[in-house]
Protein backbone atom coordinates (compact mmCIF):
# COMPACT_ATOMS: atom_id res chain seq x y z
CA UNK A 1 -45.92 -23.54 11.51
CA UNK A 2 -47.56 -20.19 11.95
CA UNK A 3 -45.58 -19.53 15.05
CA UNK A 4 -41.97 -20.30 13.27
CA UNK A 5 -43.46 -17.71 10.53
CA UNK A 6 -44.11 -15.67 12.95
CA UNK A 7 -40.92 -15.50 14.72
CA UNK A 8 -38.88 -15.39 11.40
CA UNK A 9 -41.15 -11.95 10.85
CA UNK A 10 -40.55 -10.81 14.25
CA UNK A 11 -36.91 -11.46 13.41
CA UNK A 12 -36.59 -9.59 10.39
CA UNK A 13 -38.34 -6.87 11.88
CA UNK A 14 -36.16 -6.33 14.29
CA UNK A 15 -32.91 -7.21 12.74
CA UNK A 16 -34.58 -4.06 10.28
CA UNK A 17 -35.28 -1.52 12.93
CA UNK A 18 -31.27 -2.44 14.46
CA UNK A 19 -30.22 -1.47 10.96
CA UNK A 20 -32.14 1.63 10.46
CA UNK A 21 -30.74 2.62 14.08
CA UNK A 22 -26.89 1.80 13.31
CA UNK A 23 -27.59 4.59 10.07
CA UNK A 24 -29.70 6.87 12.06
CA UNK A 25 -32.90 5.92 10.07
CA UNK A 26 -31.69 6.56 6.65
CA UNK A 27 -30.44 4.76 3.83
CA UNK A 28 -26.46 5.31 2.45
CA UNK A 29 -26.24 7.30 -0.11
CA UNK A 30 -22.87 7.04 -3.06
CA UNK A 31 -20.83 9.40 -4.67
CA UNK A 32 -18.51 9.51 -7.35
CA UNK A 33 -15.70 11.75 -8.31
CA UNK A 34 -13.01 11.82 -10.27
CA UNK A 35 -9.54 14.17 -9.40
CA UNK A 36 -6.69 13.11 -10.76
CA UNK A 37 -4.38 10.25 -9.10
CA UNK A 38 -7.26 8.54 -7.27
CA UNK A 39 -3.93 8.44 -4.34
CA UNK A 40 -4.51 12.15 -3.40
CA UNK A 41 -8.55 12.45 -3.72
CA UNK A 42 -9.29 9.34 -1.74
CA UNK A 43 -7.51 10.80 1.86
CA UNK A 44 -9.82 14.01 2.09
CA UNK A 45 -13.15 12.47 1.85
CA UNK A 46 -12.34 9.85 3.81
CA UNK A 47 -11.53 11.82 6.87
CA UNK A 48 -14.96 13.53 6.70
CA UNK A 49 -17.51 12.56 9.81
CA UNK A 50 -20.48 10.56 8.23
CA UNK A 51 -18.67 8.92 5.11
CA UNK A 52 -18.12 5.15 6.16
CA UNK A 53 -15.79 4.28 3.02
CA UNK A 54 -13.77 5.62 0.12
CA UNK A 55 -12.95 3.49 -2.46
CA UNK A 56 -10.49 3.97 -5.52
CA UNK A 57 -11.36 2.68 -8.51
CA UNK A 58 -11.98 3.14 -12.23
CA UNK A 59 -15.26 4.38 -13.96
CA UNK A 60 -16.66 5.82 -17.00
CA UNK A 61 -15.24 3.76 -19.48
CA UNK A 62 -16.44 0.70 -21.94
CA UNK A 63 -14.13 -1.61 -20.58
CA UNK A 64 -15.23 -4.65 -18.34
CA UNK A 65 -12.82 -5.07 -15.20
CA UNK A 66 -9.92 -2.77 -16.47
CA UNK A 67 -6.41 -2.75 -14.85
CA UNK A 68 -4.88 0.17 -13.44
CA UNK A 69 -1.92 -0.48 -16.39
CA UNK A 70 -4.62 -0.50 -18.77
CA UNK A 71 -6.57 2.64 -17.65
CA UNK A 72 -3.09 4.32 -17.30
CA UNK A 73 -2.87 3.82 -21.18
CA UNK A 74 -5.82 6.23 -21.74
CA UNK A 75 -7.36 3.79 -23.82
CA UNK A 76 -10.15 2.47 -21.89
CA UNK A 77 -12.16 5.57 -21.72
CA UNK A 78 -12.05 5.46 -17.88
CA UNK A 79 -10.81 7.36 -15.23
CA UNK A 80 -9.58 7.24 -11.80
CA UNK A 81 -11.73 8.18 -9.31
CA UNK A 82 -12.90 7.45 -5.51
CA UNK A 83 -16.47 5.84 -4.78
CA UNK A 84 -17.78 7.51 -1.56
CA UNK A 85 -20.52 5.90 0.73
CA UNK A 86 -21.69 8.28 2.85
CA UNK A 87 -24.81 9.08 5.21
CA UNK A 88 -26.40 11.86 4.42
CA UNK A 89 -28.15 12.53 7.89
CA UNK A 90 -24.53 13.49 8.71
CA UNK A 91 -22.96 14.82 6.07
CA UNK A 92 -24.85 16.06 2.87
CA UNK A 93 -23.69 15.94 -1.07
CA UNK A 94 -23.41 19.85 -0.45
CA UNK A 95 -20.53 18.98 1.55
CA UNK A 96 -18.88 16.24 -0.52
CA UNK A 97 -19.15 18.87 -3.47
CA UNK A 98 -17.36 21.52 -1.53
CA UNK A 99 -14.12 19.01 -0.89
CA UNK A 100 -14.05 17.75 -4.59
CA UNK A 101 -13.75 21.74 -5.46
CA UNK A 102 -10.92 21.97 -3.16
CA UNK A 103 -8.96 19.76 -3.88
CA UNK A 104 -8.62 19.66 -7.75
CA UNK A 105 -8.36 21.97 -10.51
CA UNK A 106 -11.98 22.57 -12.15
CA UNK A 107 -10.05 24.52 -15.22
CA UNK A 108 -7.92 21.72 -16.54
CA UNK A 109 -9.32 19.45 -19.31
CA UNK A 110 -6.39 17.33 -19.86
CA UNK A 111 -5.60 16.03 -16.68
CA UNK A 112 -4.90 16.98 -12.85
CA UNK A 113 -1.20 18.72 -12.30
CA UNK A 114 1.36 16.26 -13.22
CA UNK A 115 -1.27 13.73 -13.89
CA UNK A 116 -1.91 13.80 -17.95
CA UNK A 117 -4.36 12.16 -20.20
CA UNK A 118 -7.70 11.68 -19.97
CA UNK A 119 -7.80 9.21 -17.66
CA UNK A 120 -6.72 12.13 -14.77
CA UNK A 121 -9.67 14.65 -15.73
CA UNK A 122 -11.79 16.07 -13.18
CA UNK A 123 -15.50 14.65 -13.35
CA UNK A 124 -18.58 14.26 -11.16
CA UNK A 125 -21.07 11.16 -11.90
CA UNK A 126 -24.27 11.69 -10.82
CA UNK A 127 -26.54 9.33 -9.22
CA UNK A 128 -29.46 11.08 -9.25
CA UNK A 129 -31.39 14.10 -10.68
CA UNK A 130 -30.61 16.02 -7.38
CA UNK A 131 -26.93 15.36 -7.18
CA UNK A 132 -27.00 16.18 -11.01
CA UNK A 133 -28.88 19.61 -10.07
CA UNK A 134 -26.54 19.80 -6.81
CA UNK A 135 -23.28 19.74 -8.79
CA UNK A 136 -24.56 21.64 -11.76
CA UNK A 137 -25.48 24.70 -9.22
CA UNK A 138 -22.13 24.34 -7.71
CA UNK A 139 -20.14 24.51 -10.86
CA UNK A 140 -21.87 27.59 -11.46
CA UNK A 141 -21.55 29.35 -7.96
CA UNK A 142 -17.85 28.39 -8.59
CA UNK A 143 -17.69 29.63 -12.02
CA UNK A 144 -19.37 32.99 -10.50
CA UNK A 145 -16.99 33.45 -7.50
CA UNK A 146 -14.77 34.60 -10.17
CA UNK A 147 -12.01 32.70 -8.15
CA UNK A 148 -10.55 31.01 -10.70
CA UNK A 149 -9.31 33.18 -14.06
CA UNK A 150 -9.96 30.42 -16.75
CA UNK A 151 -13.11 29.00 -17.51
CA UNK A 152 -14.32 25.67 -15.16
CA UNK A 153 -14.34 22.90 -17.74
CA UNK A 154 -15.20 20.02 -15.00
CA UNK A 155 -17.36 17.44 -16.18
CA UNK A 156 -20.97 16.45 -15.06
CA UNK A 157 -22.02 13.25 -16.35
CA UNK A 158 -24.17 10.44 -15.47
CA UNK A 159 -22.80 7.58 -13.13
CA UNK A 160 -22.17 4.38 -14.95
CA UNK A 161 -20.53 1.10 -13.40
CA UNK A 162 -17.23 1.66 -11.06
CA UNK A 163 -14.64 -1.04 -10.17
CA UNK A 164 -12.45 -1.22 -7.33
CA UNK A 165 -8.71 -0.70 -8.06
CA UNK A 166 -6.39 -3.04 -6.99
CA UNK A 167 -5.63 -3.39 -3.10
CA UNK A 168 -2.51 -1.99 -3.17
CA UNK A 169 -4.45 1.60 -3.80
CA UNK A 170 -6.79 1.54 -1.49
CA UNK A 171 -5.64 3.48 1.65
CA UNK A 172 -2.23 4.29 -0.31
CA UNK A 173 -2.03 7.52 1.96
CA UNK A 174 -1.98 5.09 4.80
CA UNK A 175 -0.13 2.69 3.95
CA UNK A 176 2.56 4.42 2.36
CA UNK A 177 2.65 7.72 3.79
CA UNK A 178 6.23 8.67 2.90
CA UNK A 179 5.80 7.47 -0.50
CA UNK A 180 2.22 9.28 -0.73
CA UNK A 181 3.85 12.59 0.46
CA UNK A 182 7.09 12.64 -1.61
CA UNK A 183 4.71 11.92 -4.87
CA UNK A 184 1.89 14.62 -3.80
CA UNK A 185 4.52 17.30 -2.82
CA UNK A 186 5.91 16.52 -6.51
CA UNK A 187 2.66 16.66 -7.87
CA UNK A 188 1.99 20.32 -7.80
CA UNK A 189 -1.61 19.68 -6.30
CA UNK A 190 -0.76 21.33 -2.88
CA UNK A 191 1.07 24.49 -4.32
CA UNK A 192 -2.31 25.19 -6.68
CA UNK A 193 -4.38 24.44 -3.51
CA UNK A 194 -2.67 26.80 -1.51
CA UNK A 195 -2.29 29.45 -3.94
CA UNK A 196 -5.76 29.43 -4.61
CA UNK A 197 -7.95 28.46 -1.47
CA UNK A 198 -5.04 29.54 1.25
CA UNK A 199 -3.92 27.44 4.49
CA UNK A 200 -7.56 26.00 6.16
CA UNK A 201 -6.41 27.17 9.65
CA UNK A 202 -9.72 25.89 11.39
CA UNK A 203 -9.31 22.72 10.13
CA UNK A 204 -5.42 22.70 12.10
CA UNK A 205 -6.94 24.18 14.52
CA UNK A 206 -8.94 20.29 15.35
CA UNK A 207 -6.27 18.36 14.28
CA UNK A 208 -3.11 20.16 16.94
CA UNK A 209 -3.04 21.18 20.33
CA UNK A 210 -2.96 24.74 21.34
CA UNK A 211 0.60 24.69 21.64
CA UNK A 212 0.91 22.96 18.40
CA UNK A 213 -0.89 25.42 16.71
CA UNK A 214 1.15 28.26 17.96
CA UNK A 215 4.02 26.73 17.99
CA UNK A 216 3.90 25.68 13.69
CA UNK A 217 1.81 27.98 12.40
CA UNK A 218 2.19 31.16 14.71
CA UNK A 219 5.90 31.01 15.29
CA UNK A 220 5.34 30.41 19.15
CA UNK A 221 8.58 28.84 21.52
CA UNK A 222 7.24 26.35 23.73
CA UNK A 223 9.22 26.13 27.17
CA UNK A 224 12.41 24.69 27.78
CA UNK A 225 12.84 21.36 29.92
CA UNK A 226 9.05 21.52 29.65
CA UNK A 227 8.32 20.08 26.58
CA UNK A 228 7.58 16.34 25.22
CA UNK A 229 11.23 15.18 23.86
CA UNK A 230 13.84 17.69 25.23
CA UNK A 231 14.86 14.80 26.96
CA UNK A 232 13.63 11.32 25.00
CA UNK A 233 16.63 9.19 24.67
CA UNK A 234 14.52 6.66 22.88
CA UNK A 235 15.57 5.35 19.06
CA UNK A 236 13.45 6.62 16.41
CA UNK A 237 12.80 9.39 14.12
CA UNK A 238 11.24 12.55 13.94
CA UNK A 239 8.34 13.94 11.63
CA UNK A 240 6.72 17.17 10.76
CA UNK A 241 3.29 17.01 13.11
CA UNK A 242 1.02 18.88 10.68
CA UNK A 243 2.69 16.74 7.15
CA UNK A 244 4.43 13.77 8.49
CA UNK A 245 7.27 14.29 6.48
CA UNK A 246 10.61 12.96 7.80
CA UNK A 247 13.12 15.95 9.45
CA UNK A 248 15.40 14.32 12.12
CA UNK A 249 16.70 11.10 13.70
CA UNK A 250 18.01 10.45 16.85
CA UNK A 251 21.59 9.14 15.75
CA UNK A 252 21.84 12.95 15.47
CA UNK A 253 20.40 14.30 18.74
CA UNK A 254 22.38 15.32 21.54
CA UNK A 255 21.94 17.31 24.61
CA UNK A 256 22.73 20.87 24.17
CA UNK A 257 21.50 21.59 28.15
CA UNK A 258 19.38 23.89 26.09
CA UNK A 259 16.25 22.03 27.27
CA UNK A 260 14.77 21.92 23.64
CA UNK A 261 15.57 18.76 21.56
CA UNK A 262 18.55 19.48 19.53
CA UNK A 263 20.16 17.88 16.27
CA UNK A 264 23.40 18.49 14.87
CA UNK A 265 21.99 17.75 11.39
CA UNK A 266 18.33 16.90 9.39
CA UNK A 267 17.57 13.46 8.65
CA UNK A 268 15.82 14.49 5.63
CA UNK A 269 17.60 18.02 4.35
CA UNK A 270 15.32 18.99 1.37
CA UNK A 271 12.51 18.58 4.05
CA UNK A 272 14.27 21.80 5.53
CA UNK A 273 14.19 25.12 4.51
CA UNK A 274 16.03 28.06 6.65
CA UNK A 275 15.09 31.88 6.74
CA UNK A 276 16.67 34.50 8.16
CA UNK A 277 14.46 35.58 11.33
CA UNK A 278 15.19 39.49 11.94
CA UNK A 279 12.63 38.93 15.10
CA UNK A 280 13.29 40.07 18.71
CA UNK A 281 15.58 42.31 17.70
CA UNK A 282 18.15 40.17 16.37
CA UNK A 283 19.08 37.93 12.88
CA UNK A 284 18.60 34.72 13.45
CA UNK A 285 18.05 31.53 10.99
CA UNK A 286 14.55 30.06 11.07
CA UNK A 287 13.97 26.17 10.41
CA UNK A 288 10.68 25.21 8.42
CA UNK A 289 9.61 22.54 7.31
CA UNK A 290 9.10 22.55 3.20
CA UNK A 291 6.19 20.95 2.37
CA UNK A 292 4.00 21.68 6.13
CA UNK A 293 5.38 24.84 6.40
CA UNK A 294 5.35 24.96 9.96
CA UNK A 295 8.02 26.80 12.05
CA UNK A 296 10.67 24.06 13.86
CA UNK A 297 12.84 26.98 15.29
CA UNK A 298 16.27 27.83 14.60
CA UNK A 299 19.42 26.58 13.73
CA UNK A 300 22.82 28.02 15.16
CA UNK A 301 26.49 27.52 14.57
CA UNK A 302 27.47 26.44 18.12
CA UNK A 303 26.91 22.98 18.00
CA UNK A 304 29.84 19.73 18.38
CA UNK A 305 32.25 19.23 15.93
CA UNK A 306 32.52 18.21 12.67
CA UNK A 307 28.83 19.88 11.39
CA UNK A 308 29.36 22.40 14.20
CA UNK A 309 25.40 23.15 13.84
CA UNK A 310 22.48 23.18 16.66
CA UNK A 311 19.12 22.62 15.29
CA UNK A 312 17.17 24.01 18.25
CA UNK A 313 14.19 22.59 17.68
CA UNK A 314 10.50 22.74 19.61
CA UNK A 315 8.65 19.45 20.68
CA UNK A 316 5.12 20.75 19.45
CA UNK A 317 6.34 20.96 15.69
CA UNK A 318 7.38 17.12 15.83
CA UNK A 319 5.88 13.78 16.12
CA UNK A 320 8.21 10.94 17.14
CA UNK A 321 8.27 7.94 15.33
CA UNK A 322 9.87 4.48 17.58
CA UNK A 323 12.13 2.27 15.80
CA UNK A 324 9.82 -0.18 16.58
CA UNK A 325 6.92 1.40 14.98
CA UNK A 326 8.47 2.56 11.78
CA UNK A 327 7.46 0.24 9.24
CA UNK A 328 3.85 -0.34 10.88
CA UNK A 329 3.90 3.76 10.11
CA UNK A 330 5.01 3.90 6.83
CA UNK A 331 8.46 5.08 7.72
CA UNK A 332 9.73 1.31 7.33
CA UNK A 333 13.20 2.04 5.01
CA UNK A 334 14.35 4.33 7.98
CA UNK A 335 14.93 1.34 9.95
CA UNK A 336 18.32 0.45 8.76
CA UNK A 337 20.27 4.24 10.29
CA UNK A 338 19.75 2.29 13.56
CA UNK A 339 21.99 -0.74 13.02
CA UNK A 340 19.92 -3.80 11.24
CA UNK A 341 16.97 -3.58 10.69
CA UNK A 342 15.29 -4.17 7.07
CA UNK A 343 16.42 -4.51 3.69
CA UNK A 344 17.02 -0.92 2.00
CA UNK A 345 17.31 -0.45 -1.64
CA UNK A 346 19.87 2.31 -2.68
CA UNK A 347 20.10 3.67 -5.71
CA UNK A 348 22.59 6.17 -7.38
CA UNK A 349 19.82 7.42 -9.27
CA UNK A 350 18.51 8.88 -6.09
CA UNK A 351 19.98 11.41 -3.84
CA UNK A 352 18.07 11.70 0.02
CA UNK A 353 14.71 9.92 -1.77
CA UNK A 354 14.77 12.01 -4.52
CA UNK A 355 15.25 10.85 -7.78
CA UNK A 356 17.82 12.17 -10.05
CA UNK A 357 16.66 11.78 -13.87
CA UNK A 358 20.70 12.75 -14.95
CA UNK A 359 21.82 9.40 -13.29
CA UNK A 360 19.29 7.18 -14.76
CA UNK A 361 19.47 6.09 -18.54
CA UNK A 362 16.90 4.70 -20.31
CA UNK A 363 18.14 3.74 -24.59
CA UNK A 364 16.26 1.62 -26.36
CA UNK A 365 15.29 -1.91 -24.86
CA UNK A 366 17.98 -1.28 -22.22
CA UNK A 367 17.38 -0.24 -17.98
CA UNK A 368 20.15 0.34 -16.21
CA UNK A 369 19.67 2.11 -12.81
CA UNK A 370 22.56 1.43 -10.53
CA UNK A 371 20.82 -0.16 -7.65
CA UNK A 372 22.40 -1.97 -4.63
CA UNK A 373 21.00 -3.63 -1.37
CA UNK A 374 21.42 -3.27 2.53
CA UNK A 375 20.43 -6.06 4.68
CA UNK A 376 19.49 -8.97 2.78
CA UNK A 377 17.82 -10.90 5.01
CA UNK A 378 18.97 -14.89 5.71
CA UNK A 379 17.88 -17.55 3.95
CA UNK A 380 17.37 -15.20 0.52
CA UNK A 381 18.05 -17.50 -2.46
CA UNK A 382 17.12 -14.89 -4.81
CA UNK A 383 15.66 -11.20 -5.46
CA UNK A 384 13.19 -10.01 -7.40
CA UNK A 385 13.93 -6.35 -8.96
CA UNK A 386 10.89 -4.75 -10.79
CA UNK A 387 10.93 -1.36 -12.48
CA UNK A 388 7.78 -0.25 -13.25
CA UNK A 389 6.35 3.00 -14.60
CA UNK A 390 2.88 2.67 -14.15
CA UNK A 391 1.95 6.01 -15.85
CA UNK A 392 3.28 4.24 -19.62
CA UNK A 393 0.84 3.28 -21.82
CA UNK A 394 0.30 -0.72 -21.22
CA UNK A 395 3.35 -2.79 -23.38
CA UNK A 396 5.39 0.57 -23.55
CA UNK A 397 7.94 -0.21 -20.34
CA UNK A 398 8.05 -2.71 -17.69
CA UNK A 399 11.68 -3.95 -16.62
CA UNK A 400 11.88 -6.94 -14.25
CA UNK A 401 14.49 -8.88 -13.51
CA UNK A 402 15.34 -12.10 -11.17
CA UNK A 403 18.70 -12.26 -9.71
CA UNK A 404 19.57 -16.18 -8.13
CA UNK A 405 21.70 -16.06 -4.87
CA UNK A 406 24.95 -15.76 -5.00
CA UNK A 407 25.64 -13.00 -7.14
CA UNK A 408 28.44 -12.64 -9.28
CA UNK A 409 28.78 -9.29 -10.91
CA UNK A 410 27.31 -5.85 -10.51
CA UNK A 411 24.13 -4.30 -12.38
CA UNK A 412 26.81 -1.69 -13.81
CA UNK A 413 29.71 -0.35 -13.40
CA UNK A 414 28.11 3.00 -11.43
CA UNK A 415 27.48 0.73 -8.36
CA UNK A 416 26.11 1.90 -4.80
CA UNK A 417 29.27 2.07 -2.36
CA UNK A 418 29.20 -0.17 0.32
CA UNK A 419 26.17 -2.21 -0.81
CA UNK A 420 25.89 -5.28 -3.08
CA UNK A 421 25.65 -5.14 -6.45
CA UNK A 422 22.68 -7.27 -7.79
CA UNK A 423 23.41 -8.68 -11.54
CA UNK A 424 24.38 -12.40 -11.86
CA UNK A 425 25.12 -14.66 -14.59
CA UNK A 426 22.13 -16.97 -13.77
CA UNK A 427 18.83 -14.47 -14.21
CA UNK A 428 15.85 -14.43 -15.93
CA UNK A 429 14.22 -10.66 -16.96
CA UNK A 430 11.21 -8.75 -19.28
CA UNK A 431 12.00 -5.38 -20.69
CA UNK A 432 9.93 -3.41 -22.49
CA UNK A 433 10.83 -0.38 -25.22
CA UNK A 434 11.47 2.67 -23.52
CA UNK A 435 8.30 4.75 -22.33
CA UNK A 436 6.56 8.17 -24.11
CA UNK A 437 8.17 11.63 -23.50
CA UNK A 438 6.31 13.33 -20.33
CA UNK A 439 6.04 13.32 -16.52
CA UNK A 440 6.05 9.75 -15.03
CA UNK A 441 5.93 7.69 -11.56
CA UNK A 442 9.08 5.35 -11.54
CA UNK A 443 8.71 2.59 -8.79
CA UNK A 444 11.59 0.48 -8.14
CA UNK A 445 11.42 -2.25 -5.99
CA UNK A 446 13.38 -5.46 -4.98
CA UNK A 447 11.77 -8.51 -3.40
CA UNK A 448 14.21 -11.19 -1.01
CA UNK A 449 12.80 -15.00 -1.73
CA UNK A 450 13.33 -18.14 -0.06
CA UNK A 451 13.24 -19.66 -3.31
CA UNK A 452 15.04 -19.88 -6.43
CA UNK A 453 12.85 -18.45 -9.29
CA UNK A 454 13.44 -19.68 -12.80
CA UNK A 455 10.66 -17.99 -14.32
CA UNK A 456 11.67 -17.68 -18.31
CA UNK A 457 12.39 -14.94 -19.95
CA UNK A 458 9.18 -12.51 -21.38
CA UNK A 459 6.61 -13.20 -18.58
CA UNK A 460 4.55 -10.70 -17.32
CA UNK A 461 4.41 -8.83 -14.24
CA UNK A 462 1.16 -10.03 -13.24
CA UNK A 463 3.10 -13.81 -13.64
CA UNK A 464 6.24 -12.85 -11.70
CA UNK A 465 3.83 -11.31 -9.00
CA UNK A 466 1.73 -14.77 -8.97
CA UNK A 467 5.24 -16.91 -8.54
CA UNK A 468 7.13 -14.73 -5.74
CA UNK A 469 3.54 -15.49 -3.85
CA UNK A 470 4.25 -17.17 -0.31
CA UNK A 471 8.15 -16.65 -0.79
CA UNK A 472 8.27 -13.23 -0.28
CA UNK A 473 11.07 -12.43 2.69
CA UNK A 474 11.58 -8.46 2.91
CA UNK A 475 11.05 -6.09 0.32
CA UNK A 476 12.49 -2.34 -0.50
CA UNK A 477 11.45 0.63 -2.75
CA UNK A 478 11.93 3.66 -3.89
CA UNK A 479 9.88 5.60 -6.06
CA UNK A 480 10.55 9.08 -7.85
CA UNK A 481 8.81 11.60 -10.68
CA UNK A 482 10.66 11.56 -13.97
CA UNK A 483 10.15 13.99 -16.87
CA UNK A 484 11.09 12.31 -19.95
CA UNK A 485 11.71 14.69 -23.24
């Protein structure tokens, strides 16, 4: 008996000492910050060496278990904000204190850029009396930098129980990348970041290559016929290497014997914006991208019939996205400009992924976008359509509808060209009253089933959510920023 004690302590002992080695002999430390949509907050901390996990979730509030529709009411008394376990042999709360500062706005009390409502304010909890003294030292150094003009009004209060958001935010910069970018470019957080703290050009300078570096951010010209994708044939598109966002597709490359990679036209044009470029002793047009703001090159009126435009382009300003890899990197709705692919949801309420608010009516009760779908995939029996604005206080709006397979009429009479209409006479749908005046997150998305749903009319999200469950066959979004008067 003394020996199988023994051996159980010898056990324990070492499974201890393999523990204390995997953390470099000290205990994980948490953090806790709130800044804004917990989307754009979550991303920076993450990337930092010696934090092992970011987690979005709510905190600060009364409430037991909220809901992110019932914190996005403002009624719960908590906010959004990103649990960080870190080490602090690695990195210290110092550190962590300097990237919350960075990437928020310490002088608004009502919310964080488009973000309003107290359930977007910028707050650190505290877990102990030193990060308390930490962050209380750093507001003040901040305050006394004189770098911002308005007072910092960033809260310091004591950490109180957190809970995890729901899956489908965790990683949301990962997951969704377009959608992440096309929402934080609309936000107005990078514009304040940049206007106030500038480009971090050490921090490009680890993430690119030499060439990439001078090449985006130094308005270098790598070497013709010598460069990654001068000559890629392969399907797939094309994104900005420092932002990811979407610029060209291969349907629209051709060889212009130039030896750089050349496109008659921009996948994405509001991703583009041209300059004139009185360099080298000439005008030309420079081609940037509008939310990285790295230099592509140039674009010139030489190229094939019926654009007639070259966008000379260099490799080391582009990353290049497969066909086959597109939805595994977030760039899934592309798939269909190849022939097949996915189901796409179009909507006339958007123009190039951006929504239009003129085009979209909201009066009383009623929701009528003018949607219409691409690809439905075989053996669909019916489709799910949900309109969500998740940013509406909780009862305010939530439109879903269920559409059974065939159809037999359009949505409206402002249809999509060349795609299905998706109203029939069998359907089942919720819609609430219209939502508050101010900035909002519209999500629309449609769901293909392998079942016929005849969920009656007035259930919940949550319950059409818990019935599409294992029938699920594609699905399709698009998501925009609305300003409501």
């Amino acid at each position: 008996m003394i020996n199988k004690i023994n051996k159980i302590v010898a056990i324990l002992f070492i499974l201890s000492m393999m523990q204390l080695n995997a953390y470099g002999g000290e205990k994980m430390e948490k953090a806790t910050f709130g800044g804004g949509c917990f989307w754009c907050v979550e991303s920076p901390f993450e990337k930092l060496k010696g934090v092992t996990e970011a987690v979005a979730g709510y905190t600060g509030g009364a409430k037991k278990n909220p809901t992110y529709e019932e914190v996005s009411s403002g009624r719960t008394g908590h906010v959004e904000a990103i649990q960080v376990t870190y080490d602090p042999s690695k990195v210290s709360y110092q550190e962590l204190l300097d990237v919350f500062w960075r990437n928020i706005d310490p002088t608004d009390a009502g919310g964080q850029f488009v973000d309003r409502g107290s359930q977007y304010q910028a707050v650190i909890f505290y877990h102990t009396d030193e990060q308390r003294r930490l962050a209380e030292k750093s507001k003040e150094d901040l305050s006394k930098s004189k770098r911002f003009e308005k007072p910092i009004v960033t809260e310091i209060v004591k950490a109180s129980e957190f809970y995890k958001a729901e899956d489908y935010h965790q990683g949301y910069y990962k997951k969704c990348p377009l959608q992440y970018n096309l929402y934080r470019s609309g936000s107005g957080r990078d514009r304040f970041l940049q206007k106030v703290w500038g480009e971090n050009k050490e921090e490009l300078k680890k993430k690119l290559t030499s060439t990439q570096y001078n090449v985006t951010q130094e308005c270098g010209t790598e070497k013709p016929f010598d460069n990654e994708y001068w000559n890629n044939k392969r399907e797939g598109i094309y994104v900005d290497v420092v932002s990811g966002e979407p610029l060209f597709s291969s349907v629209d490359k051709y060889d212009s014997h130039t030896g750089w990679p050349s496109f008659t036209k921009p996948l994405m044009p509001e991703n583009i914006v041209e300059k004139i470029d009185k360099s080298l002793f000439s005008e030309r047009t420079e081609v940037k991208s509008k939310h990285g703001n790295s230099h592509l090159g140039h674009v010139f009126n030489d190229g094939p019939k019926p654009a007639g435009t070259r966008y000379c382009i260099n490799s080391a300003a582009l990353k290049f996205i497969p066909e086959e890899d597109l939805e595994k990197e977030g760039y899934g709705e592309y798939k269909g400009i190849f022939g097949g692919g996915h189901m796409k949801l179009k909507s006339t309420a958007f123009e190039n992924n951006k929504f239009i608010p003129a085009k979209f009516t909201c009066d009383a009760d009623n929701v009528n976008p003018a949607l219409g779908i691409e690809n439905i995939p075989d053996g669909a029996k019916s489709l799910a359509l949900i309109v969500d604005d998740p940013d509406a206080p909780v009862g305010t709006w939530i439109h879903w509808i269920v559409y059974n397979l065939p159809v037999t009429r359009h949505i409206s009479e402002n249809s999509v060209p060349g795609t299905l209409g998706v109203t029939s006479s069998q359907r089942s749908e919720y819609s609430g009253p219209c939502p508050p005046s101010g900035t909002h997150r519209y999500f629309f998305k449609i769901y293909a089933l392998n079942e016929k749903l005849n969920l009656p009319q007035g259930r919940s999200k949550a319950e059409l959510l818990n019935a599409m469950k294992g029938h699920i066959l594609d699905e399709a979004e698009l998501i925009g920023l609305y300003k409501r008067k």
